[in-house]
N, C-alpha and C. Protein backbone atom coordinates (compact mmCIF):
# COMPACT_ATOMS: atom_id res chain seq x y z
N UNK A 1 -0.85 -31.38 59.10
CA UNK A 1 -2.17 -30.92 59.44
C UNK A 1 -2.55 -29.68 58.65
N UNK A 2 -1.70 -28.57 58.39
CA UNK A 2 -1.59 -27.71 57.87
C UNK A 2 -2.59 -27.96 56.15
N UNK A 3 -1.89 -29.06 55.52
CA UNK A 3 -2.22 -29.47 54.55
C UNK A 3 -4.17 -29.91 54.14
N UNK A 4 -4.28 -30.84 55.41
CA UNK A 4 -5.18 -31.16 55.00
C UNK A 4 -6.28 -29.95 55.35
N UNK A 5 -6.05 -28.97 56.42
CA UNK A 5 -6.98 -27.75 56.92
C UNK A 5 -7.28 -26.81 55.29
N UNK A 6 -6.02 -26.74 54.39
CA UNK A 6 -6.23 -26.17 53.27
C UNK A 6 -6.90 -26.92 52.51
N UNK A 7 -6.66 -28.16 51.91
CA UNK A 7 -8.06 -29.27 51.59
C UNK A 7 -9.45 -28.95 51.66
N UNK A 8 -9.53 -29.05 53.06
CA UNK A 8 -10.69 -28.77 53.29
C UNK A 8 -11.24 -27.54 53.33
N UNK A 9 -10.49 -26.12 52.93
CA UNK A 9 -10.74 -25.19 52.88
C UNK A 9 -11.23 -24.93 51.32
N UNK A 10 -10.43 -25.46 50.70
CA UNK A 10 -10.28 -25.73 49.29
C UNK A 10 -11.93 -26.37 48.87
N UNK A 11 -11.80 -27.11 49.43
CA UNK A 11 -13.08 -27.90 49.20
C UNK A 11 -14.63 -27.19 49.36
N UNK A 12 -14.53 -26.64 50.46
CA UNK A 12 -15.71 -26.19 51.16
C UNK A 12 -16.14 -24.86 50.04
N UNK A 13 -14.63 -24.19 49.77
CA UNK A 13 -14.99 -23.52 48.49
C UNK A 13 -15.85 -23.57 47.41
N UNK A 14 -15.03 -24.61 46.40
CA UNK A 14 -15.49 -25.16 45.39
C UNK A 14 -17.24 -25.16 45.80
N UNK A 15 -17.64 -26.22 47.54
CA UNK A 15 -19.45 -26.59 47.29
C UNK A 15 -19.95 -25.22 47.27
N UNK A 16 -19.35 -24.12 47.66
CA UNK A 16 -20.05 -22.96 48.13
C UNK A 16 -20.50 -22.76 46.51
N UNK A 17 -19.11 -22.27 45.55
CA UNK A 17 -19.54 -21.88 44.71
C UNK A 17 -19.95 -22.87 43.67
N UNK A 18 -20.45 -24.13 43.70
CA UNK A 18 -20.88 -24.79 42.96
C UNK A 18 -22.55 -24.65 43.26
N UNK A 19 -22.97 -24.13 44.65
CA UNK A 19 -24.04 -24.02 45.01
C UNK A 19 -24.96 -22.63 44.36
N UNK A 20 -24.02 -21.72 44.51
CA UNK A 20 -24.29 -20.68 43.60
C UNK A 20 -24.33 -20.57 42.40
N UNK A 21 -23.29 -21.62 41.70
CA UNK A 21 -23.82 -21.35 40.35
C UNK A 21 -25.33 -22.60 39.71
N UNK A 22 -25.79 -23.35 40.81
CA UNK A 22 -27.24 -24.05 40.38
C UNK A 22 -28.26 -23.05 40.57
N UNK A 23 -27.86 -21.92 41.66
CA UNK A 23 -29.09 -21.19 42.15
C UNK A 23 -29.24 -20.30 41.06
N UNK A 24 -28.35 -19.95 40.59
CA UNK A 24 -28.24 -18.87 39.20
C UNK A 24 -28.59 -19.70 38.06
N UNK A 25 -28.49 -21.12 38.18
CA UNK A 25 -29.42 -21.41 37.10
C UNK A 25 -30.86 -21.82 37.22
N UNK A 26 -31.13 -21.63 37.96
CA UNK A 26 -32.38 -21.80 37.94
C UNK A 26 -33.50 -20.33 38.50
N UNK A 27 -32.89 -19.53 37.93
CA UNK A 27 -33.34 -17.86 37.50
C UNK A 27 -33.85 -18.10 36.37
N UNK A 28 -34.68 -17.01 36.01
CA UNK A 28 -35.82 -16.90 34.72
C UNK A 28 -35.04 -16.03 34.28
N UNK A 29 -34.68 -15.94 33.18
CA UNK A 29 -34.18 -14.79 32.36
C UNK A 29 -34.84 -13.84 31.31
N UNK A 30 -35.20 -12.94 31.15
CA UNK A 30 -35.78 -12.22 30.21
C UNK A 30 -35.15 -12.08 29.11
N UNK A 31 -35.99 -12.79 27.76
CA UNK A 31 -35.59 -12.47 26.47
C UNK A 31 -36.66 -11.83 26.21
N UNK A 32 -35.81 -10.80 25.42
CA UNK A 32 -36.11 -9.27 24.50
C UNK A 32 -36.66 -9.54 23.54
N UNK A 33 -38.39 -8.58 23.62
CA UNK A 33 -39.00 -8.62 22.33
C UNK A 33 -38.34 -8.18 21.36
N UNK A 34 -38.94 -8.56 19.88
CA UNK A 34 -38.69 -7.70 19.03
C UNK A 34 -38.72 -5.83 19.24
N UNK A 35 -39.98 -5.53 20.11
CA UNK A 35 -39.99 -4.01 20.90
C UNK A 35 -39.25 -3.69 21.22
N UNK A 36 -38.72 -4.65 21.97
CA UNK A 36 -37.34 -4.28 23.30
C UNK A 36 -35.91 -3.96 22.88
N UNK A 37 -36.17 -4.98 21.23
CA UNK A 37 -34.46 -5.16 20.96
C UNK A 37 -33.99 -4.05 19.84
N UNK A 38 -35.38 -3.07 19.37
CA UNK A 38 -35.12 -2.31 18.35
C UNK A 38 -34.14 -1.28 18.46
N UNK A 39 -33.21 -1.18 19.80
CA UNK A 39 -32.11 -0.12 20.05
C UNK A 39 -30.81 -0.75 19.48
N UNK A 40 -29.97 0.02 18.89
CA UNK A 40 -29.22 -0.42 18.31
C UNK A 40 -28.83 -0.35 16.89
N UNK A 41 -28.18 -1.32 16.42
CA UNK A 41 -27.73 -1.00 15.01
C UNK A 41 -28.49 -1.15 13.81
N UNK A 42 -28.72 -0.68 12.94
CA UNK A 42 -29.95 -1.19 11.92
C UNK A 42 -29.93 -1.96 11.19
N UNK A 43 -30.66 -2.81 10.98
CA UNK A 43 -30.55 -4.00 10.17
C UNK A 43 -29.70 -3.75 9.23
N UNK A 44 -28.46 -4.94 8.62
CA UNK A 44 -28.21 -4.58 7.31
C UNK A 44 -28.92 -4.36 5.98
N UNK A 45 -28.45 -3.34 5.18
CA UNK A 45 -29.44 -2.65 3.63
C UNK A 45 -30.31 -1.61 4.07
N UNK A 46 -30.28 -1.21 5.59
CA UNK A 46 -31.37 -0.39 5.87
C UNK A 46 -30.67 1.00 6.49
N UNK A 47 -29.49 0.94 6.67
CA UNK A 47 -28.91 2.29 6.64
C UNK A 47 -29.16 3.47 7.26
N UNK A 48 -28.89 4.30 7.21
CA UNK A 48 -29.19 6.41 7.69
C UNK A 48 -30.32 5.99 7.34
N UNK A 49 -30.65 7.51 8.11
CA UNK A 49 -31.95 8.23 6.92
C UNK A 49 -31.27 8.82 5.56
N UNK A 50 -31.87 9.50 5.03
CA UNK A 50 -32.16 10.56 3.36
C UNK A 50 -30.40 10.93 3.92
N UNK A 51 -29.89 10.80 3.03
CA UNK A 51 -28.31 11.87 3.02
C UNK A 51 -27.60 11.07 3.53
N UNK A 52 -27.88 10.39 4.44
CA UNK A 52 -26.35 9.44 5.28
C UNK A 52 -26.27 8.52 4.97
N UNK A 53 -24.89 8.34 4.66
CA UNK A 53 -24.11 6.58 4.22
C UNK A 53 -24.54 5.68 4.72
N UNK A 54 -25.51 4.49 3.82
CA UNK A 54 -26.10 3.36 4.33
C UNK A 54 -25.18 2.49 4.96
N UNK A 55 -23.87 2.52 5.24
CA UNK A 55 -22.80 1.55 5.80
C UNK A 55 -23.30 0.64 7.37
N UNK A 56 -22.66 -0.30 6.94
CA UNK A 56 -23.15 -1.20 7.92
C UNK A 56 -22.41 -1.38 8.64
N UNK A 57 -22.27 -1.29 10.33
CA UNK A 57 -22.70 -1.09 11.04
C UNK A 57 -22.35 1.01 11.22
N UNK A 58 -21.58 1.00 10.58
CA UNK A 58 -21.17 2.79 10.22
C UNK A 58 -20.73 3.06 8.84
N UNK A 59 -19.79 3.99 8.62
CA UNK A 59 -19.77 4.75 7.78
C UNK A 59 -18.34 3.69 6.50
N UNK A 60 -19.02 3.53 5.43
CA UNK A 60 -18.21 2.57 4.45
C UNK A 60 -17.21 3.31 4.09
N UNK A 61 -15.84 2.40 4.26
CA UNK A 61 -14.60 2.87 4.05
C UNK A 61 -14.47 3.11 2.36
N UNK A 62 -13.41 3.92 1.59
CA UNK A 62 -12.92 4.19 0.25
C UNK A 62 -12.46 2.62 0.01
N UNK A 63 -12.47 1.78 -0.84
CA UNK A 63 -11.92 1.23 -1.25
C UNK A 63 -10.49 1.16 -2.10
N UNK A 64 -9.29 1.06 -1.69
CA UNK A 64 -8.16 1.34 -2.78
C UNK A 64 -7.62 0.12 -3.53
N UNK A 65 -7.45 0.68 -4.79
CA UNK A 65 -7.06 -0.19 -5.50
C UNK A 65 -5.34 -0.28 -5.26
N UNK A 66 -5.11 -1.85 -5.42
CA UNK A 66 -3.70 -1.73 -5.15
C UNK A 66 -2.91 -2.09 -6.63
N UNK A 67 -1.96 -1.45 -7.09
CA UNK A 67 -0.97 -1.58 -8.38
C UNK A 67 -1.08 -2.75 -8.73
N UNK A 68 -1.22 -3.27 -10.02
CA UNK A 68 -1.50 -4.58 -10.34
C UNK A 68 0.07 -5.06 -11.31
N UNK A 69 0.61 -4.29 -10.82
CA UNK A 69 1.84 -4.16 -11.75
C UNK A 69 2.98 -3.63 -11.37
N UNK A 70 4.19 -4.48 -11.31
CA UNK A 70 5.97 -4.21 -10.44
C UNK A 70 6.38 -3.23 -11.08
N UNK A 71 6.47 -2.21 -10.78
CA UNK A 71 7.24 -1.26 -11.95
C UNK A 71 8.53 -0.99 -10.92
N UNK A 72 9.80 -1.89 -11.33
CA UNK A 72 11.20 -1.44 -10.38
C UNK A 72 11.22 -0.19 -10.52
N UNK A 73 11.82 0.66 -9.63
CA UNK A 73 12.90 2.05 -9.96
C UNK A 73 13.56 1.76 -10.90
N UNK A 74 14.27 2.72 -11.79
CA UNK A 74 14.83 2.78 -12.42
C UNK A 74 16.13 3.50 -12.35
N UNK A 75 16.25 4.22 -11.30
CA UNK A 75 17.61 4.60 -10.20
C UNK A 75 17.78 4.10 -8.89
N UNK A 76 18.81 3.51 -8.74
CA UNK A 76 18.74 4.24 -6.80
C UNK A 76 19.36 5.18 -6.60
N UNK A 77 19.23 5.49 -5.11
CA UNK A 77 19.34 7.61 -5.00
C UNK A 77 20.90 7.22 -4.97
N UNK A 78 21.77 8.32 -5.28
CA UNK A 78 23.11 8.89 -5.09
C UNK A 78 23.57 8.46 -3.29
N UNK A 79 24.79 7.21 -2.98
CA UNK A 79 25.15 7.38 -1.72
C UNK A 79 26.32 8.22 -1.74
N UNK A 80 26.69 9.10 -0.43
CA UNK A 80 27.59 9.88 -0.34
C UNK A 80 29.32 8.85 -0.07
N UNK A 81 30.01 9.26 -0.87
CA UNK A 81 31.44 8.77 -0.70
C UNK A 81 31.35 7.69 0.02
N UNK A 82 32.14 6.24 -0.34
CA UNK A 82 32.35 5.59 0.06
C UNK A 82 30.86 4.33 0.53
N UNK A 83 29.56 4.65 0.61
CA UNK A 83 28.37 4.34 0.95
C UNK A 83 27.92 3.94 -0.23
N UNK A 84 26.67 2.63 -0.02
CA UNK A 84 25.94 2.41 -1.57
C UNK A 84 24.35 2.93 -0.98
N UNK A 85 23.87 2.19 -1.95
CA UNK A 85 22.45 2.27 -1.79
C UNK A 85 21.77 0.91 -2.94
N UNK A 86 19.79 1.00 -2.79
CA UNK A 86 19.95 0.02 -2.89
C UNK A 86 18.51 0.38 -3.61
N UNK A 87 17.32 -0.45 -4.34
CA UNK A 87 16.01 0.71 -4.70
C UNK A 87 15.75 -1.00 -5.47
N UNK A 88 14.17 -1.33 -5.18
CA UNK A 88 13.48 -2.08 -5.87
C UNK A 88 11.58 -1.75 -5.22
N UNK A 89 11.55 -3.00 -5.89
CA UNK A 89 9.56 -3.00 -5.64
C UNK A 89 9.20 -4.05 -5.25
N UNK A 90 7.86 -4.25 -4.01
CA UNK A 90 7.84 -5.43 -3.40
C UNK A 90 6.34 -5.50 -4.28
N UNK A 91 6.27 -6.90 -4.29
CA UNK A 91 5.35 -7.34 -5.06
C UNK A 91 4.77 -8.95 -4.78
N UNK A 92 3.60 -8.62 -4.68
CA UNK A 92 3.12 -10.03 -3.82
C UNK A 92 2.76 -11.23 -5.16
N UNK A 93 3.05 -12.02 -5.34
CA UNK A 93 2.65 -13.36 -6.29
C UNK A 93 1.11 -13.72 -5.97
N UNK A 94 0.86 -13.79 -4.62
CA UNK A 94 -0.23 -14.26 -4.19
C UNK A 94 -1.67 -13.67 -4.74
N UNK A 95 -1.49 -12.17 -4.61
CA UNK A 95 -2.74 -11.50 -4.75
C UNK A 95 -2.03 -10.81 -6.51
N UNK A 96 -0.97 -10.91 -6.66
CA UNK A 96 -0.49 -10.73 -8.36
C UNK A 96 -0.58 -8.91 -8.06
N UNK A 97 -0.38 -8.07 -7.14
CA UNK A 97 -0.17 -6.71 -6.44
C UNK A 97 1.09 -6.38 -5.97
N UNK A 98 1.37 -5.25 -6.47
CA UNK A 98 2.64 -3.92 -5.71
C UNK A 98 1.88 -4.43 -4.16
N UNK A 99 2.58 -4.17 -3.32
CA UNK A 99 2.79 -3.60 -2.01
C UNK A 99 2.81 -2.55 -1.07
N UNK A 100 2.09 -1.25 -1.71
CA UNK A 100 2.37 0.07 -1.16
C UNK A 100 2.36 -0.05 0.36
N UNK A 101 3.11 0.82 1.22
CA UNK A 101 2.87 1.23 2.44
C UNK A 101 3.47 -0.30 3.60
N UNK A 102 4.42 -0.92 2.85
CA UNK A 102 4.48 -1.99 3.29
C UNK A 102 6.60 -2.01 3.83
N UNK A 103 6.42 -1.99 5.89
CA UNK A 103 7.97 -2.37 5.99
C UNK A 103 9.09 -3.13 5.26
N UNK A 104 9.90 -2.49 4.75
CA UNK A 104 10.98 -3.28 4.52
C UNK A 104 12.81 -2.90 5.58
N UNK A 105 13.21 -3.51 5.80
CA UNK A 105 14.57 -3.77 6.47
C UNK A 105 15.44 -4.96 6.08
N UNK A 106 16.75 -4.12 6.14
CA UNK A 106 17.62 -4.70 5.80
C UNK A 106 18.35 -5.23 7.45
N UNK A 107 19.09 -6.48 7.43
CA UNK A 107 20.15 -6.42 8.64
C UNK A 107 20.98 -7.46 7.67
N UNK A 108 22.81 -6.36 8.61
CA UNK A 108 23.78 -7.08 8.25
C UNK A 108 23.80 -8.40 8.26
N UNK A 109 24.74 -9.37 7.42
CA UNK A 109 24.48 -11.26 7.77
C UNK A 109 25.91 -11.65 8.61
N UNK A 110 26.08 -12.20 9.38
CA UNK A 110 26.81 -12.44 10.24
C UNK A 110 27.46 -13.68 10.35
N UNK A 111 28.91 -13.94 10.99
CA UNK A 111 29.45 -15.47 10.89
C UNK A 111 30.95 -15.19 10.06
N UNK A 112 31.64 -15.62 10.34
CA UNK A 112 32.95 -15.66 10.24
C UNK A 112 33.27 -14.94 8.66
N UNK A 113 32.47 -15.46 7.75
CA UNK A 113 32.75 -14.61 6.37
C UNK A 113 31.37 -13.83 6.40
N UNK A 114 30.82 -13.31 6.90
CA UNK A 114 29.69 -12.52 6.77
C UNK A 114 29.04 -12.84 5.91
N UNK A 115 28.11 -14.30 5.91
CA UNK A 115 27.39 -14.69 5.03
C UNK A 115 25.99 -15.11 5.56
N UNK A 116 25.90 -15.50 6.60
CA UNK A 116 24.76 -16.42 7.57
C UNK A 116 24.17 -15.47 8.03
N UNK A 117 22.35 -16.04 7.88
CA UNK A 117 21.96 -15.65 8.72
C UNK A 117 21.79 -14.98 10.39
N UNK A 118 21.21 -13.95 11.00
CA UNK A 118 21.04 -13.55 12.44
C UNK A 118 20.11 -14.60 13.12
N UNK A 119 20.75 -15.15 14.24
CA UNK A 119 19.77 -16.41 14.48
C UNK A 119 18.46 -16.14 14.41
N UNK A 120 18.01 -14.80 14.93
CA UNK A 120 16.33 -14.46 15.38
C UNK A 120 15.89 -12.94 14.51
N UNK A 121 15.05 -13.60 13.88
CA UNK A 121 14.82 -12.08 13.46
C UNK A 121 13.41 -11.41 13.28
N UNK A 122 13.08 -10.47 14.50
CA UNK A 122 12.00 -10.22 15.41
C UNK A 122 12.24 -8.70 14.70
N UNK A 123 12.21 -8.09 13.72
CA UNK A 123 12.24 -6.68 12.83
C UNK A 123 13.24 -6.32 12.92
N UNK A 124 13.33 -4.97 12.69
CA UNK A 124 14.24 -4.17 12.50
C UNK A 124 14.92 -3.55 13.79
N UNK A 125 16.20 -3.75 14.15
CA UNK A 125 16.65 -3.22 15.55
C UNK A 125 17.93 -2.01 14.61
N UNK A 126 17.48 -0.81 15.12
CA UNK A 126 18.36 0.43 14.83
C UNK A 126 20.03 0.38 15.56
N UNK A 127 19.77 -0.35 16.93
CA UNK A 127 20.72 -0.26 17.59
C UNK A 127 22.16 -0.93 17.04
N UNK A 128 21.67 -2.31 16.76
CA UNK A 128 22.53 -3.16 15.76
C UNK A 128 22.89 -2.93 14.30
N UNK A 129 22.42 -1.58 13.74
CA UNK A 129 22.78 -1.45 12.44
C UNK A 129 21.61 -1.30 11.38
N UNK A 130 20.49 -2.26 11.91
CA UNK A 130 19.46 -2.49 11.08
C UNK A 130 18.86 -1.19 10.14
N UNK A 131 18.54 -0.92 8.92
CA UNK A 131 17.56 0.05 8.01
C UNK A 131 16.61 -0.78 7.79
N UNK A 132 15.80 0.28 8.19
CA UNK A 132 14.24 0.06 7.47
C UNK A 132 13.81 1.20 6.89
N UNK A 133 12.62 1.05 5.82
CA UNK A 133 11.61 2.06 5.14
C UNK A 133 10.75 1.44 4.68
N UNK A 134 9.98 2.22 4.42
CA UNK A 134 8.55 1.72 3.94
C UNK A 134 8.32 2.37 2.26
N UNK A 135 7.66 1.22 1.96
CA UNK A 135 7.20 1.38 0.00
C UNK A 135 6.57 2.08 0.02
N UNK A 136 6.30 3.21 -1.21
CA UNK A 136 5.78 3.67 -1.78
C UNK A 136 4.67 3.52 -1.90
N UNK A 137 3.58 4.60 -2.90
CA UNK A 137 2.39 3.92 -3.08
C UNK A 137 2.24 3.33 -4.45
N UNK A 138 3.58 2.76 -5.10
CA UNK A 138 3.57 2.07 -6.14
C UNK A 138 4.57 0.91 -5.43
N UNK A 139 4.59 0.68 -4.46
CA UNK A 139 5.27 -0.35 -3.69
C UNK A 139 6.91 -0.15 -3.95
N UNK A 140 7.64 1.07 -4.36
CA UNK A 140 8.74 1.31 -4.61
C UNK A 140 9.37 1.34 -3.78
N UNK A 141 10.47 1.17 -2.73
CA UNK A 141 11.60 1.21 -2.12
C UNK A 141 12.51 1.91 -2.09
N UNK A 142 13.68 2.31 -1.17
CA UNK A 142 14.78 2.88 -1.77
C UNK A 142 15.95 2.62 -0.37
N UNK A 143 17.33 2.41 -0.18
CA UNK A 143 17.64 2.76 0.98
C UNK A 143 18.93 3.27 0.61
N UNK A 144 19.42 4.30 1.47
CA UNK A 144 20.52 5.02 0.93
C UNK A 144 21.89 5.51 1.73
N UNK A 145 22.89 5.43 1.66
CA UNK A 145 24.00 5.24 2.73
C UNK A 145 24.56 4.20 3.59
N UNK A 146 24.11 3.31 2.88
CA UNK A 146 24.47 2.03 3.41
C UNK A 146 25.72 1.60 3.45
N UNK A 147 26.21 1.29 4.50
CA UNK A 147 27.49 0.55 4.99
C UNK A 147 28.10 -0.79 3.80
N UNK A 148 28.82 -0.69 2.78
CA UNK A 148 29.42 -1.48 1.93
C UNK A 148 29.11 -2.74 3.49
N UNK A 149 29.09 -4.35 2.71
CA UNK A 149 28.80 -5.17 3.47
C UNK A 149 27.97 -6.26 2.62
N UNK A 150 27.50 -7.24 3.57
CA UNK A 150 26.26 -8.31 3.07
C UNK A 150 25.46 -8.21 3.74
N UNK A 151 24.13 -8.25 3.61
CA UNK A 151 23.29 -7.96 4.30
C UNK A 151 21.58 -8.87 3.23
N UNK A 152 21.00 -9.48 4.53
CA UNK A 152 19.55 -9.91 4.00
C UNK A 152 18.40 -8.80 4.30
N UNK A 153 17.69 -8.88 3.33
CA UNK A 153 16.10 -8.16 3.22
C UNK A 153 15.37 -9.09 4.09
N UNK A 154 14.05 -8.48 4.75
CA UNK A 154 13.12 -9.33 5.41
C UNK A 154 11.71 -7.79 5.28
N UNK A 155 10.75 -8.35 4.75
CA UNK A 155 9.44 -7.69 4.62
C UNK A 155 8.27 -7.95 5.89
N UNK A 156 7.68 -7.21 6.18
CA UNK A 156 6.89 -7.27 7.44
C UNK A 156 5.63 -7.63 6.54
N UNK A 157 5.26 -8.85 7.79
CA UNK A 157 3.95 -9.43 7.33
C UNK A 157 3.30 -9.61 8.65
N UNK A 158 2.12 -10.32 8.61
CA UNK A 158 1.21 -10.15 9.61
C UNK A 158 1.62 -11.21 10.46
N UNK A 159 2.07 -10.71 11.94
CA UNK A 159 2.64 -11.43 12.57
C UNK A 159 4.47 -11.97 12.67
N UNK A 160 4.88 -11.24 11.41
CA UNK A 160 5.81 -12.03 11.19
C UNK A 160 6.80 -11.31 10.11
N UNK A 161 7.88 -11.42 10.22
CA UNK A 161 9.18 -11.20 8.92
C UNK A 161 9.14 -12.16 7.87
N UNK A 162 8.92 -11.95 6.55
CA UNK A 162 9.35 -12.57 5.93
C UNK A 162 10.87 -12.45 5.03
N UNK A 163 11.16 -13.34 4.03
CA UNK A 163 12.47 -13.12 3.32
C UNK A 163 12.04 -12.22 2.21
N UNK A 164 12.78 -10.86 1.86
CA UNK A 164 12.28 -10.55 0.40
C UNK A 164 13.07 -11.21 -0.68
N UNK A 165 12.05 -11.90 -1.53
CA UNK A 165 12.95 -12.88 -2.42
C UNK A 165 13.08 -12.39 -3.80
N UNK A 166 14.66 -12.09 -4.35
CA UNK A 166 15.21 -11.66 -5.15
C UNK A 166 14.79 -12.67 -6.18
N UNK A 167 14.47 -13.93 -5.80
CA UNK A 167 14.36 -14.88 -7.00
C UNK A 167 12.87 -15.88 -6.85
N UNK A 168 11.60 -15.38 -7.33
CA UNK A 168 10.39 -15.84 -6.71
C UNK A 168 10.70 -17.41 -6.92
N UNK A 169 11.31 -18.14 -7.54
CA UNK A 169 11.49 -19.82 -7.49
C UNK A 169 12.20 -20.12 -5.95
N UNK A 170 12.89 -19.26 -5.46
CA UNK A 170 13.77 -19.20 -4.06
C UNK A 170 13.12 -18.69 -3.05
N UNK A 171 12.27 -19.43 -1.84
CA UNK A 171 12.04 -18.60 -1.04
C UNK A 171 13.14 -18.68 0.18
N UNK A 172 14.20 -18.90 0.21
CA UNK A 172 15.43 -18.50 1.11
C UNK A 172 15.82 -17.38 1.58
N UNK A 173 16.28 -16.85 2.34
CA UNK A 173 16.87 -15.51 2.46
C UNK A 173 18.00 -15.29 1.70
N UNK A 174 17.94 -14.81 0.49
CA UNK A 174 19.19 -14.21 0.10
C UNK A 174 19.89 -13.25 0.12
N UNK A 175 21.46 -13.53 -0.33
CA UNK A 175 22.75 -12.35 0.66
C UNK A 175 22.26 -11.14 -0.41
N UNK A 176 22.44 -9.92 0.12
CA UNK A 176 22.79 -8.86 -0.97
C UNK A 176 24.23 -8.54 -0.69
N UNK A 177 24.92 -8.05 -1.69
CA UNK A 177 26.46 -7.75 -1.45
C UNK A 177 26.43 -6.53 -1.72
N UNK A 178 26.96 -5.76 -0.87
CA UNK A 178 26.94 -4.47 -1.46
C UNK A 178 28.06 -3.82 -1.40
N UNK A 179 28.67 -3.19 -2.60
CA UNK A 179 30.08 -2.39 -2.21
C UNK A 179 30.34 -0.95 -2.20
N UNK A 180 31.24 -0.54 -2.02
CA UNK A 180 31.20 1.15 -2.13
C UNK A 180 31.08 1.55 -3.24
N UNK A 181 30.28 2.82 -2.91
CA UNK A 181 29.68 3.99 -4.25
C UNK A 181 28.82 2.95 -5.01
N UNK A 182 28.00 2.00 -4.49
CA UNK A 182 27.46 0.83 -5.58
C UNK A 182 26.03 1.47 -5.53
N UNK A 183 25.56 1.76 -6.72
CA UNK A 183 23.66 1.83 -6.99
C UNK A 183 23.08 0.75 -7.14
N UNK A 184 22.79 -0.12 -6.45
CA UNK A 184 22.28 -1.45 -6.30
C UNK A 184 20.84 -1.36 -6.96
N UNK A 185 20.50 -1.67 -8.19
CA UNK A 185 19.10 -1.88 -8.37
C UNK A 185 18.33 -3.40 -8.33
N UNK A 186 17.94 -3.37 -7.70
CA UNK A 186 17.38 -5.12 -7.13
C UNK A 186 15.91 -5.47 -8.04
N UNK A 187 15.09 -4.82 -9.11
CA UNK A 187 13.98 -5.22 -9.36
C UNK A 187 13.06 -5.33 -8.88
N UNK A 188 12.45 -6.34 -9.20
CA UNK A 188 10.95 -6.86 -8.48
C UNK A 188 11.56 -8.01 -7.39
N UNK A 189 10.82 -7.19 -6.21
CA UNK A 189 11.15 -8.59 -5.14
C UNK A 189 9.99 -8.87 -4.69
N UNK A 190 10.01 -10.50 -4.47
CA UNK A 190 8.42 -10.87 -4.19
C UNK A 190 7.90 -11.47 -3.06
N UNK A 191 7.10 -11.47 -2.36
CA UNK A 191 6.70 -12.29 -1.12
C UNK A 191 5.97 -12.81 -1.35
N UNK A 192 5.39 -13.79 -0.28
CA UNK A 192 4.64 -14.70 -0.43
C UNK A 192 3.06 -14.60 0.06
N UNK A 193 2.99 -13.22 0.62
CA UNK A 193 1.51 -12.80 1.71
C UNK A 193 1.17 -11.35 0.97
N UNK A 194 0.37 -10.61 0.83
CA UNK A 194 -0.95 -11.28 1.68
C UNK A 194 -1.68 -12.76 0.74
């Protein structure tokens, strides 16, 4: 009994508000003169007055140009005893652009010979070991004191990690090997976004 009392509670609902929403349609609504609607933003091309940035709907951002050209490091920094390091440039194929200002992280690779992939890889976790830094404004790189080891690159993209690929014909994640006192210079590494 229980059941059907909610049914019908259920029900009686729904006509109530099905009743209300015919009565609301059949309201007159007021559309806005041209008089009425002149508050607001100004037409586009029509801008400030005298002196202020015609930007539409506000004030027009600098445009930056981004590097049209990989220029690797040509060092990586000095690691202290026993530590390497590691220094390249991310560089997109897509838009044929450096990368400035753009995450990069490394995490160790894992599996009986330390070669395989981390099943999930949701950024950079500090706790587990992970380095990250961010490029330059010539999309340059660098990371330094790194734990001798193997370890994959992954570049932050929108929404998402990608692989940084040492070899643009390869988009796989590939191992880096790194050993002690090693200056790892890696080149141009390329992604696939923006």
């Amino acid at each position: 009994m229980r059941t059907s009392s909610r049914i019908a509670s259920v029900c009686l609902a729904l006509v109530i508000l099905a009743g209300l929403g015919l009565a609301a349609c059949g309201q007159p609504t007021a559309t806005p003169t041209p008089a009425s609607a002149s508050v607001g933003y100004p037409e586009p091309g029509q801008g400030g007055s005298a002196g202020q940035d015609p930007g539409y709907p506000g004030p027009s951002l600098p445009v930056t140009e981004l590097p049209t050209t990989a220029e690797p490091p040509t060092t990586a920094p000095e690691p202290t005893a026993g530590q390497a390091s590691m220094a390249g440039v991310l560089f997109s194929y897509r838009i044929n652009r450096a990368l400035p200002g753009t995450q990069v992280f490394i995490t160790r690779a894992v599996g009986p010979e330390q070669r395989s992939l981390p099943g999930l890889i949701t950024g950079p976790e500090p706790s587990i070991g992970d380095l990250y830094t961010f490029s330059d404004d010539k999309g340059q790189f660098a990371f330094n004191n790194v734990a001798p080891g193997n370890y994959f690159m992954f570049v932050e993209a929108p929404l998402a990690w990608v692989p940084a690929q040492l070899d643009p014909n390869n988009a796989e994640p590939q191992l880096i090997e790194l050993k002690a006192d090693e200056r790892r210079l890696l080149g141009v590494l390329t992604v696939a976004w923006p």
